[in-house]
Protein backbone atom coordinates (compact mmCIF):
# COMPACT_ATOMS: atom_id res chain seq x y z
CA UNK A 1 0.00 0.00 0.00
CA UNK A 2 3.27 2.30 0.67
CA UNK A 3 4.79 1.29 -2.26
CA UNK A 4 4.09 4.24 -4.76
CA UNK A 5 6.04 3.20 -7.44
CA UNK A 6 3.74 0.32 -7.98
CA UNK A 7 0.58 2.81 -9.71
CA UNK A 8 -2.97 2.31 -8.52
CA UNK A 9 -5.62 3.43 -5.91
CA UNK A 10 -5.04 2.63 -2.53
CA UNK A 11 -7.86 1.59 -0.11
CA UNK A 12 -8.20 0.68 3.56
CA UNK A 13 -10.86 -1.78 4.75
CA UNK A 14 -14.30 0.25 5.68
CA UNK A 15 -15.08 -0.04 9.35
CA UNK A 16 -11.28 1.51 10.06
CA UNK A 17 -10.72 -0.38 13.15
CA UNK A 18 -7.37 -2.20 11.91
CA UNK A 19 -6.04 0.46 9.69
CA UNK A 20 -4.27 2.28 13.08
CA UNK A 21 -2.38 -1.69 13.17
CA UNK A 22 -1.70 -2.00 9.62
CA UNK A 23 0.12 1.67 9.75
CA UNK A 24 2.35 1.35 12.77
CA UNK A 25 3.13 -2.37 11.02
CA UNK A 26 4.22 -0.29 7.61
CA UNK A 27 6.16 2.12 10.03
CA UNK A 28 8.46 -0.81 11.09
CA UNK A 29 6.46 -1.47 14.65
CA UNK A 30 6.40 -5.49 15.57
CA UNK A 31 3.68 -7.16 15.57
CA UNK A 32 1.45 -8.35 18.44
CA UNK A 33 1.79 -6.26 21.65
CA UNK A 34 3.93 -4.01 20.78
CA UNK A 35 1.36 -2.16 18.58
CA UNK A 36 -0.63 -1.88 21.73
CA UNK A 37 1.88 -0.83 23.67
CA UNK A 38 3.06 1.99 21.28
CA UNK A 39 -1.05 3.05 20.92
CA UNK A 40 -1.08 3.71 24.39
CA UNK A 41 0.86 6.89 24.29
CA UNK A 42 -0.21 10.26 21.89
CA UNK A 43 2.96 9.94 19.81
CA UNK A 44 2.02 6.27 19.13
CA UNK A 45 -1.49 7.64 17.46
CA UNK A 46 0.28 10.74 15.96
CA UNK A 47 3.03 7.66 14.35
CA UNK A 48 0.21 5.80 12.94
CA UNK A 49 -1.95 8.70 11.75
CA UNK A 50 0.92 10.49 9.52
CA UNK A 51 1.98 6.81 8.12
CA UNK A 52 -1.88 6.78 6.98
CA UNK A 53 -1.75 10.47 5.68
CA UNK A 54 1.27 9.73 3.33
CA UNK A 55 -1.61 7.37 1.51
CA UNK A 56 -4.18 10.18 1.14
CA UNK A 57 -4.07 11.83 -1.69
């Protein structure tokens, strides 16, 4: 999804409750607790929100 020189439309899935995951997972955060751990503080939502901005367009 990150990779823009691959052309197309990106999408995220509609109800939005993963895509906060999937982002900190394309910003290099491990998986499993981790991601909670890092969503727990208001840099770890401010991480995963600009990861998902660089996709809006």
């Amino acid at each position: 999804m990150w990779d823009f020189s691959i052309p197309g439309a990106r999408s995220l899935r509609n109800g939005g409750r993963d895509d906060s995951e999937v982002a900190l997972r394309a910003d290099g955060v491990p998986g499993g607790e981790e991601i909670y751990k890092v969503l727990e503080t208001d840099d770890g939502w401010k991480r995963a929100f600009n990861k998902l901005d660089k996709i809006r367009r």
